[in-house]
PDB file of N, CA and C in Angstrom:
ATOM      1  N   UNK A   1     -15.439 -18.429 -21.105  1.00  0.00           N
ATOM      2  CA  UNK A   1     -15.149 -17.250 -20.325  1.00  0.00           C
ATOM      3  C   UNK A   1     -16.471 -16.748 -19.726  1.00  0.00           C
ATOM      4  N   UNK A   2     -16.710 -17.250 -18.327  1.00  0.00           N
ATOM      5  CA  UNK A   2     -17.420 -16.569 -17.720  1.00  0.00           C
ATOM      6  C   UNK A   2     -17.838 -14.975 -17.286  1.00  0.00           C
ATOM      7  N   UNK A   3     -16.901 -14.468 -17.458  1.00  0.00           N
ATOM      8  CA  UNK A   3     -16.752 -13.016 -17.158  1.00  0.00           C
ATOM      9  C   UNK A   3     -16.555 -12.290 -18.125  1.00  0.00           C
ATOM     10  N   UNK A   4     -17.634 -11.677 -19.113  1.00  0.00           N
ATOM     11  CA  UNK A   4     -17.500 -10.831 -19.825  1.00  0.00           C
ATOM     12  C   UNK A   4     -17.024  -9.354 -19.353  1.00  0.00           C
ATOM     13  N   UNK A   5     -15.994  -8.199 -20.074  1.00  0.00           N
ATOM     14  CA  UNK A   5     -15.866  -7.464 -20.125  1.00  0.00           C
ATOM     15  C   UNK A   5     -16.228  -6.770 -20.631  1.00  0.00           C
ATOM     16  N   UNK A   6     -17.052  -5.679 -20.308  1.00  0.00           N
ATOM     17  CA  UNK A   6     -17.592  -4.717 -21.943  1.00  0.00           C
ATOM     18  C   UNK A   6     -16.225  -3.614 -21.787  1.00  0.00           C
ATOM     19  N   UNK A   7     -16.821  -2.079 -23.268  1.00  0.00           N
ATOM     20  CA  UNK A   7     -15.974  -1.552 -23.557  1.00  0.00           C
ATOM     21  C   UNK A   7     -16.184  -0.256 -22.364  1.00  0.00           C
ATOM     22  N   UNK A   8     -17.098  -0.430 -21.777  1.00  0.00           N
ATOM     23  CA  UNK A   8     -17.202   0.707 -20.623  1.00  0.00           C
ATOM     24  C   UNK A   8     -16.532   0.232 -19.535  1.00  0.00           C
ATOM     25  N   UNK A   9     -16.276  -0.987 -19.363  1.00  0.00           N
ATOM     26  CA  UNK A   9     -15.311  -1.315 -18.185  1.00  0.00           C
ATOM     27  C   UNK A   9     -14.208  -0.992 -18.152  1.00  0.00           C
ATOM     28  N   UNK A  10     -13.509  -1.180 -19.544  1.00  0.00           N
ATOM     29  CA  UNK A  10     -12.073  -1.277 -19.897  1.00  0.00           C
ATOM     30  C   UNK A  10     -12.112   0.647 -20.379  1.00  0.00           C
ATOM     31  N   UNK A  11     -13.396   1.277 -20.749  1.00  0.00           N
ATOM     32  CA  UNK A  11     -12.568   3.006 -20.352  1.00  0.00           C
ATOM     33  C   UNK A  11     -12.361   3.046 -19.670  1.00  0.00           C
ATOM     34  N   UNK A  12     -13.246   2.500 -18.257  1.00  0.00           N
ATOM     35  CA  UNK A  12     -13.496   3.100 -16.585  1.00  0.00           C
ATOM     36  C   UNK A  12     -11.991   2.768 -16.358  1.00  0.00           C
ATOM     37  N   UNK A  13     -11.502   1.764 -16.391  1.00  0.00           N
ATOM     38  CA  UNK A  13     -10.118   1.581 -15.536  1.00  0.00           C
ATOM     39  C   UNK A  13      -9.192   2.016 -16.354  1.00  0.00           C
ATOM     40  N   UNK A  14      -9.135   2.370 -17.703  1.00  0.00           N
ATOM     41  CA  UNK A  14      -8.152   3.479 -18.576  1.00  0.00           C
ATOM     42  C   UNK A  14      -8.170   5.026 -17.654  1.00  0.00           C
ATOM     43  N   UNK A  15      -9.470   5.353 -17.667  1.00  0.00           N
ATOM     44  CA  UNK A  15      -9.552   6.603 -16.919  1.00  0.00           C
ATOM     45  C   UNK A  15      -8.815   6.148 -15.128  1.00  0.00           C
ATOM     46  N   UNK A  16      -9.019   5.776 -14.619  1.00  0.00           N
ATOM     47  CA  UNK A  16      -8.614   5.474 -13.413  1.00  0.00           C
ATOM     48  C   UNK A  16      -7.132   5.317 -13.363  1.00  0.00           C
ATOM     49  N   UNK A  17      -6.702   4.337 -14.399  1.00  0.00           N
ATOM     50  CA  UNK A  17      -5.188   4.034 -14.120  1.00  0.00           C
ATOM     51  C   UNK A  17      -4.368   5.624 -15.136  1.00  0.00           C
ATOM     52  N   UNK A  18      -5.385   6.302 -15.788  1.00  0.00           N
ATOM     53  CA  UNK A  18      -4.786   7.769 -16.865  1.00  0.00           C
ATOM     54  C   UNK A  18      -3.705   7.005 -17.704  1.00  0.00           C
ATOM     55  N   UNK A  19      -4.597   6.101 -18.090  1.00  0.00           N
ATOM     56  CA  UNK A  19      -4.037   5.510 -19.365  1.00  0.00           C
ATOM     57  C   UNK A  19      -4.993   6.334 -20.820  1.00  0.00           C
ATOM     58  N   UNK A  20      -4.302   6.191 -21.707  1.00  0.00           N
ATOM     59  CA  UNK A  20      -4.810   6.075 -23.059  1.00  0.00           C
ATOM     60  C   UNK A  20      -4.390   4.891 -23.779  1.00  0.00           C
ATOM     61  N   UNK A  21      -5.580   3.904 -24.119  1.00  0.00           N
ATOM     62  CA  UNK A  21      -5.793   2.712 -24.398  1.00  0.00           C
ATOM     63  C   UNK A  21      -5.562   2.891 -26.162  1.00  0.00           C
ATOM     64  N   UNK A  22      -5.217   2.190 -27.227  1.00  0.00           N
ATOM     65  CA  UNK A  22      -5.388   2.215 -28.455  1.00  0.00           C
ATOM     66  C   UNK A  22      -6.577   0.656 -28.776  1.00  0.00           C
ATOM     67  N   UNK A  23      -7.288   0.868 -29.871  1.00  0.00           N
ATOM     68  CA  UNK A  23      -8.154   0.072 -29.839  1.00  0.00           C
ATOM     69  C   UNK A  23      -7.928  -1.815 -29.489  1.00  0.00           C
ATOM     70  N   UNK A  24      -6.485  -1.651 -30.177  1.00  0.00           N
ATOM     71  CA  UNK A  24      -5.935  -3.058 -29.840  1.00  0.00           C
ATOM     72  C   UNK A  24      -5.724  -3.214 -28.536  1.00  0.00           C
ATOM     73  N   UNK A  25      -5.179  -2.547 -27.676  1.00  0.00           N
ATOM     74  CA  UNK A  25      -4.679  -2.635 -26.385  1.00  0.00           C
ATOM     75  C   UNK A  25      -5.821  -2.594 -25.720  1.00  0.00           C
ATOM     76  N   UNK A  26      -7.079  -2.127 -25.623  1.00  0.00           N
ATOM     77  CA  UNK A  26      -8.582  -2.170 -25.305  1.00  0.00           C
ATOM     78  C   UNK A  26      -8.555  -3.717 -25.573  1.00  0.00           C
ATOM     79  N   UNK A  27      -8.844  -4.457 -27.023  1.00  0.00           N
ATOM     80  CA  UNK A  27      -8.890  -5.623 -26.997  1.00  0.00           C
ATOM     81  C   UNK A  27      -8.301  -6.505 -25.956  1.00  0.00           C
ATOM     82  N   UNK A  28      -6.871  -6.357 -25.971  1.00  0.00           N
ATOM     83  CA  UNK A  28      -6.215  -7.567 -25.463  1.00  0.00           C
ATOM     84  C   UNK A  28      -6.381  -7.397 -23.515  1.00  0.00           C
ATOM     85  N   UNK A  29      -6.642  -6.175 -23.344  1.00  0.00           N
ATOM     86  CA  UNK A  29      -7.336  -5.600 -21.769  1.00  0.00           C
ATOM     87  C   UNK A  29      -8.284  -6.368 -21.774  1.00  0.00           C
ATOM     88  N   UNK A  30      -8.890  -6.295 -22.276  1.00  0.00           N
ATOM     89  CA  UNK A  30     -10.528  -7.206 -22.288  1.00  0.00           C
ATOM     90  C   UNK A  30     -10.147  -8.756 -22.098  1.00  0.00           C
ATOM     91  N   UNK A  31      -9.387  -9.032 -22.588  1.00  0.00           N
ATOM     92  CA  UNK A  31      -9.096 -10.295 -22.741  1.00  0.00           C
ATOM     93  C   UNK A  31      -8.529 -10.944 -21.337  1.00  0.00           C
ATOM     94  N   UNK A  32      -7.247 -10.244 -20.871  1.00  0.00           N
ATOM     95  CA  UNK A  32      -6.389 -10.166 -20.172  1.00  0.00           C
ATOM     96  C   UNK A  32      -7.335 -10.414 -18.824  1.00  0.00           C
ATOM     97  N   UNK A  33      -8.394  -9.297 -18.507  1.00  0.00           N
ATOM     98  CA  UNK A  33      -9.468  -8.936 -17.476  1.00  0.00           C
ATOM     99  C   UNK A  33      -9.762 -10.328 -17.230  1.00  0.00           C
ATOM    100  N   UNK A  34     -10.626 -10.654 -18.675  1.00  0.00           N
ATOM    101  CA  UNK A  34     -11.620 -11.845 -18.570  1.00  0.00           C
ATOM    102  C   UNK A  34     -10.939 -13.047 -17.678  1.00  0.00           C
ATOM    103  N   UNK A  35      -9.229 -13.251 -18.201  1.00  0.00           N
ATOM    104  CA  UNK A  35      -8.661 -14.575 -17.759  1.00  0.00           C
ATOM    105  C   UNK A  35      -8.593 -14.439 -16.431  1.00  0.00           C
ATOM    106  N   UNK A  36      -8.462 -13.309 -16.258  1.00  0.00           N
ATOM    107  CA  UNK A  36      -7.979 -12.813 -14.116  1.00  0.00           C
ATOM    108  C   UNK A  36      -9.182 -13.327 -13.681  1.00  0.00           C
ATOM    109  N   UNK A  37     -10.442 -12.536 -14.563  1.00  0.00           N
ATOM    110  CA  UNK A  37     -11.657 -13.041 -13.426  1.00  0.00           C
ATOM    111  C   UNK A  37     -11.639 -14.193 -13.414  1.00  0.00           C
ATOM    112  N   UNK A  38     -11.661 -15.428 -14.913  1.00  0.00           N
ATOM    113  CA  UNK A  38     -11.715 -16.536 -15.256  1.00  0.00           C
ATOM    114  C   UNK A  38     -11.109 -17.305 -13.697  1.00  0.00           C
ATOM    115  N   UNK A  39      -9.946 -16.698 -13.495  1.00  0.00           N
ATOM    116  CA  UNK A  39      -8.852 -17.489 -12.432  1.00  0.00           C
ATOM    117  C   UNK A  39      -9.412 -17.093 -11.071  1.00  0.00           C
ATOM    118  N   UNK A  40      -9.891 -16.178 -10.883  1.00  0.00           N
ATOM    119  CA  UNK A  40     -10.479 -15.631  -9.532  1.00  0.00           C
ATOM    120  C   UNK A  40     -11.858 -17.006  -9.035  1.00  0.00           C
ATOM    121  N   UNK A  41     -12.691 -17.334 -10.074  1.00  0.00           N
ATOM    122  CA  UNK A  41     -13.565 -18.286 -10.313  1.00  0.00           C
ATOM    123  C   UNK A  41     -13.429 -19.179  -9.834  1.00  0.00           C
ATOM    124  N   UNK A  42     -12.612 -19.364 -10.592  1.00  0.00           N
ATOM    125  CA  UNK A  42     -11.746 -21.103 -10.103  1.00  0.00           C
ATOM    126  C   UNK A  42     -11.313 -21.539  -9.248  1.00  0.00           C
ATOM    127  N   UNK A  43     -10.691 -20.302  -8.411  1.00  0.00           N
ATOM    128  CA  UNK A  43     -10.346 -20.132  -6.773  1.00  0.00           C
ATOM    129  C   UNK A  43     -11.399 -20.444  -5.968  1.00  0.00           C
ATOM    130  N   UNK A  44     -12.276 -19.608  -6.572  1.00  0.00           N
ATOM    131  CA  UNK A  44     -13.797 -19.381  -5.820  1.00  0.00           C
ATOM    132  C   UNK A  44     -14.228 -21.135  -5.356  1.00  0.00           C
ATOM    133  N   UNK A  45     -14.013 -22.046  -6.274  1.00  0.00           N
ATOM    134  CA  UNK A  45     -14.253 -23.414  -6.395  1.00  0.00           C
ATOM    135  C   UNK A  45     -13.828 -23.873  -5.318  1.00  0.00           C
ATOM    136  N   UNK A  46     -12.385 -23.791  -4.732  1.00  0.00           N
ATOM    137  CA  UNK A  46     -11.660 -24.629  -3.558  1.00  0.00           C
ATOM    138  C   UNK A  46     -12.688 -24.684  -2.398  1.00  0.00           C
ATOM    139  N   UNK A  47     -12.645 -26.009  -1.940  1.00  0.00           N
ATOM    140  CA  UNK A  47     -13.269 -26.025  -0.659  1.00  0.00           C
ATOM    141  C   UNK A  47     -12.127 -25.819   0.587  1.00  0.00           C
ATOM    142  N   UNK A  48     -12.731 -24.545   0.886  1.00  0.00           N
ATOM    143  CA  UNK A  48     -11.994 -24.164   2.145  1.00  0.00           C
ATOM    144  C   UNK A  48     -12.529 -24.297   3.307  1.00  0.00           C
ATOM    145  N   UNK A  49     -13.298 -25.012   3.779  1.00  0.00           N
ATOM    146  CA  UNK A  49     -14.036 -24.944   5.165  1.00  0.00           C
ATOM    147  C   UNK A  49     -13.335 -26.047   5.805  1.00  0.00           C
ATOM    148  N   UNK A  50     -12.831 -25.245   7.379  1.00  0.00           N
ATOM    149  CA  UNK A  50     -12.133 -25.533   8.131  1.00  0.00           C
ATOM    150  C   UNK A  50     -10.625 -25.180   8.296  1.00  0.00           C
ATOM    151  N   UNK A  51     -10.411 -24.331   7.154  1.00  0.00           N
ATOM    152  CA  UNK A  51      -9.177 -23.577   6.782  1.00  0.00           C
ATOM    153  C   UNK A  51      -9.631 -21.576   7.303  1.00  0.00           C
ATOM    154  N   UNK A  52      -8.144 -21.949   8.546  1.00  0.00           N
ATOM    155  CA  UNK A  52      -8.488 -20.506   8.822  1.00  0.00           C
ATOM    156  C   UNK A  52      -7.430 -19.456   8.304  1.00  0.00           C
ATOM    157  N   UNK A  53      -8.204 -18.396   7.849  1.00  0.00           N
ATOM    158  CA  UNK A  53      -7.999 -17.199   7.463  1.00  0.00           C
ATOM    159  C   UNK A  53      -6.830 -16.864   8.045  1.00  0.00           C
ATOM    160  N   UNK A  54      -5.707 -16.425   6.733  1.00  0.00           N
ATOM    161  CA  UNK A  54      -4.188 -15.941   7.290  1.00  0.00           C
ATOM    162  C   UNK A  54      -4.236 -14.790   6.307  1.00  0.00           C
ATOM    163  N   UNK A  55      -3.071 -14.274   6.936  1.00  0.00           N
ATOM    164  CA  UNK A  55      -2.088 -12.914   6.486  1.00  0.00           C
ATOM    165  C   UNK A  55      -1.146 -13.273   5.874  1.00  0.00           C
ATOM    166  N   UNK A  56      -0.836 -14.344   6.218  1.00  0.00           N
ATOM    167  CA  UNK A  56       0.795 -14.520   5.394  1.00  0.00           C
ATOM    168  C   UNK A  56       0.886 -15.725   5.559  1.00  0.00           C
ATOM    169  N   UNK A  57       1.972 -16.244   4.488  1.00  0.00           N
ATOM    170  CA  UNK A  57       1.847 -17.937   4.260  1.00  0.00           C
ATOM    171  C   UNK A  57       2.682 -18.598   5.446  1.00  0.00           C
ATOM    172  N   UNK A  58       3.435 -17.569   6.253  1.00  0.00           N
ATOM    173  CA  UNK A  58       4.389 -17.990   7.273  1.00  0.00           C
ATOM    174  C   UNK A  58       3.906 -17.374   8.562  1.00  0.00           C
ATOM    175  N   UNK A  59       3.747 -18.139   9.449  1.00  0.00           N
ATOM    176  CA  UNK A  59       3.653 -17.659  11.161  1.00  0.00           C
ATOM    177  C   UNK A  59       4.382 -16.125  11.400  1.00  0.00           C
ATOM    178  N   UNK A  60       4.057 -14.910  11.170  1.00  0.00           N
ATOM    179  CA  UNK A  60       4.694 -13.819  12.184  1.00  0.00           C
ATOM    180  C   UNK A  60       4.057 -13.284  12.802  1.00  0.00           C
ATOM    181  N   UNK A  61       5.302 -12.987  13.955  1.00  0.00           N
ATOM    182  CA  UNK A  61       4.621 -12.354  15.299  1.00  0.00           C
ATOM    183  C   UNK A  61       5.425 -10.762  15.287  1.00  0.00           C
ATOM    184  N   UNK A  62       4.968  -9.930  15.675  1.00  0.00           N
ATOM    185  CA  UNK A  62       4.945  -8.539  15.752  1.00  0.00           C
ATOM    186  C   UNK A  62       6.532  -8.548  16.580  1.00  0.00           C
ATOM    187  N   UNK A  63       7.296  -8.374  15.149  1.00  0.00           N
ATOM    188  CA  UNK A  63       8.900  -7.715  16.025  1.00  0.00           C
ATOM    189  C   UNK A  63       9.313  -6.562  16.300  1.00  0.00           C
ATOM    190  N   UNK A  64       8.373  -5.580  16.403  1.00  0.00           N
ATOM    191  CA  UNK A  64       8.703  -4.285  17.016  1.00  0.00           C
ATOM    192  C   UNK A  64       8.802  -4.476  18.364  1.00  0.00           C
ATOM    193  N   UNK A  65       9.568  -3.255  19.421  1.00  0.00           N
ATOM    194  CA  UNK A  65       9.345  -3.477  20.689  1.00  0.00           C
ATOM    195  C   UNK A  65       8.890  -2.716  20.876  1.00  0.00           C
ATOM    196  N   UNK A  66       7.950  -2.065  22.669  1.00  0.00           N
ATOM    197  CA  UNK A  66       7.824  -1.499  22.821  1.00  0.00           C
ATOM    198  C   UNK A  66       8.217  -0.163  22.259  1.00  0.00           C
ATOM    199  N   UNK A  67       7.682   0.977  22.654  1.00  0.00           N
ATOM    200  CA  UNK A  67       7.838   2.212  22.146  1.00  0.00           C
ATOM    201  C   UNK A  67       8.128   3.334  23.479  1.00  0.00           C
ATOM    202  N   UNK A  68       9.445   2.901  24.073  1.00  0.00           N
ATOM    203  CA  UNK A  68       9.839   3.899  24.893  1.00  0.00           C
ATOM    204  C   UNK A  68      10.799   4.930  25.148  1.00  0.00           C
ATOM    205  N   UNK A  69      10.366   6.126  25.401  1.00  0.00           N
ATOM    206  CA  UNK A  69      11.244   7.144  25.898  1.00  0.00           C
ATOM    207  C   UNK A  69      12.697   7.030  26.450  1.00  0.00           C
ATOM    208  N   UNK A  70      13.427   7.507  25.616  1.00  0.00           N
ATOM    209  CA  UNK A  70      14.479   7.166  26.346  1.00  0.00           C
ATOM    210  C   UNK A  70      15.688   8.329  26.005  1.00  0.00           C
ATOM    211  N   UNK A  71      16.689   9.313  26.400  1.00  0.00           N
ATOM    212  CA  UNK A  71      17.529   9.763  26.189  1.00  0.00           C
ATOM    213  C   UNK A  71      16.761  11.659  26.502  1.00  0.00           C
ATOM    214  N   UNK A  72      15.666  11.088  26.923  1.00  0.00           N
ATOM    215  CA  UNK A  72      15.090  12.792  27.070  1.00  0.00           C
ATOM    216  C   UNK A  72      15.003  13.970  28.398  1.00  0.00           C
ATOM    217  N   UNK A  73      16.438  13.083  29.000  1.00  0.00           N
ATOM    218  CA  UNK A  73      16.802  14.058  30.622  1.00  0.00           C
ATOM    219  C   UNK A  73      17.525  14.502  30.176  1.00  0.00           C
ATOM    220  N   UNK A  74      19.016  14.027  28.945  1.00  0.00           N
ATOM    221  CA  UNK A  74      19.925  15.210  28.906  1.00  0.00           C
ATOM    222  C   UNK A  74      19.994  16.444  27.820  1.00  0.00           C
ATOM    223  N   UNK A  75      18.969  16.904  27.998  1.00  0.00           N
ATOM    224  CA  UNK A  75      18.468  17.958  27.108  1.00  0.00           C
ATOM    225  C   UNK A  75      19.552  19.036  26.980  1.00  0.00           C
ATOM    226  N   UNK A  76      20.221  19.423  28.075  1.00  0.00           N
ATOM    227  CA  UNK A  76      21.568  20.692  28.218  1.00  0.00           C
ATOM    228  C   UNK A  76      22.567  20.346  27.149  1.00  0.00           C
ATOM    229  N   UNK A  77      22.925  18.741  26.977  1.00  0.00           N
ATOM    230  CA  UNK A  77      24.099  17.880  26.586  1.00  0.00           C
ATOM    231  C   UNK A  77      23.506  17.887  24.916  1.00  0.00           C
ATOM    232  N   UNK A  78      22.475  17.825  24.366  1.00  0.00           N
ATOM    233  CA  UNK A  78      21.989  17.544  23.372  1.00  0.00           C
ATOM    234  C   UNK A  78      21.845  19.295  22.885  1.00  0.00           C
ATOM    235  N   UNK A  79      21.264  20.027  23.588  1.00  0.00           N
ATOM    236  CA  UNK A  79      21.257  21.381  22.965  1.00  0.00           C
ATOM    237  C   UNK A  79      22.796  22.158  23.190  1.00  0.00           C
ATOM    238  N   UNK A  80      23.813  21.664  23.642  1.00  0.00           N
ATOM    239  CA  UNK A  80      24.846  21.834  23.540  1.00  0.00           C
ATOM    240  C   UNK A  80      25.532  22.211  21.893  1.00  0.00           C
ATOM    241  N   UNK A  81      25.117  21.218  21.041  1.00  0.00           N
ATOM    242  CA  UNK A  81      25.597  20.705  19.962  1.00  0.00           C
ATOM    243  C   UNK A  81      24.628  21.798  18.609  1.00  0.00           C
ATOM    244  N   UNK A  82      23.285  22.735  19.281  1.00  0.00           N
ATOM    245  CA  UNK A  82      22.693  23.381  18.482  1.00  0.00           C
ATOM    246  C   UNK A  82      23.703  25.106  18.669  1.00  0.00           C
ATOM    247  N   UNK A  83      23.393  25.878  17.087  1.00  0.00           N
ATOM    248  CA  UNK A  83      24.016  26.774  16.644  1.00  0.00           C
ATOM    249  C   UNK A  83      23.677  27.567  17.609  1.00  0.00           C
ATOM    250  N   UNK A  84      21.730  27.423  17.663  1.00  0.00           N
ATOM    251  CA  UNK A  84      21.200  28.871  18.258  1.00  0.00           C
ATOM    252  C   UNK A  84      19.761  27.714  19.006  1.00  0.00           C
ATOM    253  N   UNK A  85      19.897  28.058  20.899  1.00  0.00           N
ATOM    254  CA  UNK A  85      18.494  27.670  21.367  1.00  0.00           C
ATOM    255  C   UNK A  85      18.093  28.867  21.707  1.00  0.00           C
ATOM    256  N   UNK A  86      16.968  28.522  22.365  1.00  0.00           N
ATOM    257  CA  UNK A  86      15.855  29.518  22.811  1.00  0.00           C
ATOM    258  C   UNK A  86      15.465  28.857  23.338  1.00  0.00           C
ATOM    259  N   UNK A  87      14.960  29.425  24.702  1.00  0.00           N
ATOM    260  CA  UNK A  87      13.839  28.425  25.839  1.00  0.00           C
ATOM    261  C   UNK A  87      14.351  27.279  25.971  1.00  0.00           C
ATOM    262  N   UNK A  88      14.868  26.728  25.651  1.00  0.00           N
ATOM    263  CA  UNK A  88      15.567  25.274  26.012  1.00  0.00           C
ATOM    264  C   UNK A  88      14.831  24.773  24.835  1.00  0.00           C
ATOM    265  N   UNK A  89      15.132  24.876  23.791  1.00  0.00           N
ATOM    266  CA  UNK A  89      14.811  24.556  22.557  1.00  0.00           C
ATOM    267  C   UNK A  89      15.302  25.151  20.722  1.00  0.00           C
ATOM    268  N   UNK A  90      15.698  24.131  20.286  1.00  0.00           N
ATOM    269  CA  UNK A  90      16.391  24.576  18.648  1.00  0.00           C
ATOM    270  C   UNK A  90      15.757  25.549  18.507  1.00  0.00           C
ATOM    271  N   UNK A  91      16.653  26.915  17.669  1.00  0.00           N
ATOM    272  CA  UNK A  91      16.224  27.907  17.094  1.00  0.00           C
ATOM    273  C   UNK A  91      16.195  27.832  15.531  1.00  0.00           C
ATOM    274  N   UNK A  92      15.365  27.938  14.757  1.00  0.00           N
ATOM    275  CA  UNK A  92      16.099  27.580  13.568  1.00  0.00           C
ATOM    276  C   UNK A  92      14.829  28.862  12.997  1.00  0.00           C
ATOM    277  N   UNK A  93      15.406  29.370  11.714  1.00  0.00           N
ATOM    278  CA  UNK A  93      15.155  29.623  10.801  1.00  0.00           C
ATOM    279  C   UNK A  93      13.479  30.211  10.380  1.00  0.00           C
ATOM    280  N   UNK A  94      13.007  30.812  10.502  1.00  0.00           N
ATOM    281  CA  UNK A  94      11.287  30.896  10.672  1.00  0.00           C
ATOM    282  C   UNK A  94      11.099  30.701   8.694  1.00  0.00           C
ATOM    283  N   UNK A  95      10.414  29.284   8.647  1.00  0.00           N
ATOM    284  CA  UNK A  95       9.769  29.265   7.355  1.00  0.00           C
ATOM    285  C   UNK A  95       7.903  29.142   7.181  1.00  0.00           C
ATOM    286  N   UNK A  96       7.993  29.751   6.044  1.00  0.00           N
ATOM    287  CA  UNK A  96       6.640  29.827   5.903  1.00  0.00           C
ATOM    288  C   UNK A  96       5.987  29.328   4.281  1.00  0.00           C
TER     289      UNK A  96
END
């Protein structure tokens, strides 16, 4: 195990995640940590050159559409349907 954990690591991320750790559960954290980094390592190993950088393991392309205006001439027909306007606009309720 390349990646030692001390016991100030494993408060720091008790405090962070507002955990309360018991001494065993500290242990097996420590442990747990070490194997993630252990595996992070090992990754580190792959030769990736010539492999380009993705987002996702599958091709997507941006399926939103445009973002246009639309339905905002019949304002009379739409404030029709309110209790109480004002100015050509919903009246509602004054909260604070």
């Amino acid at each position: 195990m390349a990646n030692i954990i001390d016991d100030g690591t494993i408060e720091y991320v008790g405090i962070l995640a507002k955990l309360e750790l018991s001494e065993e559960e500290k242990q097996e954290a420590k442990k747990d940590m070490g194997r993630m980094l252990d595996y992070i390592d090992k990754l580190n190993e792959l030769d990736t050159e010539g492999v380009e950088p993705m987002t996702h393991i599958f091709p997507v392309s941006n399926v939103f559409r445009e973002d246009v205006v639309s339905g905002g001439e019949d304002r009379d027909n739409i404030l029709a349907n309110a209790p109480e306007q004002k100015d050509g606009a919903f009246k509602v309720p004054k909260t604070v």
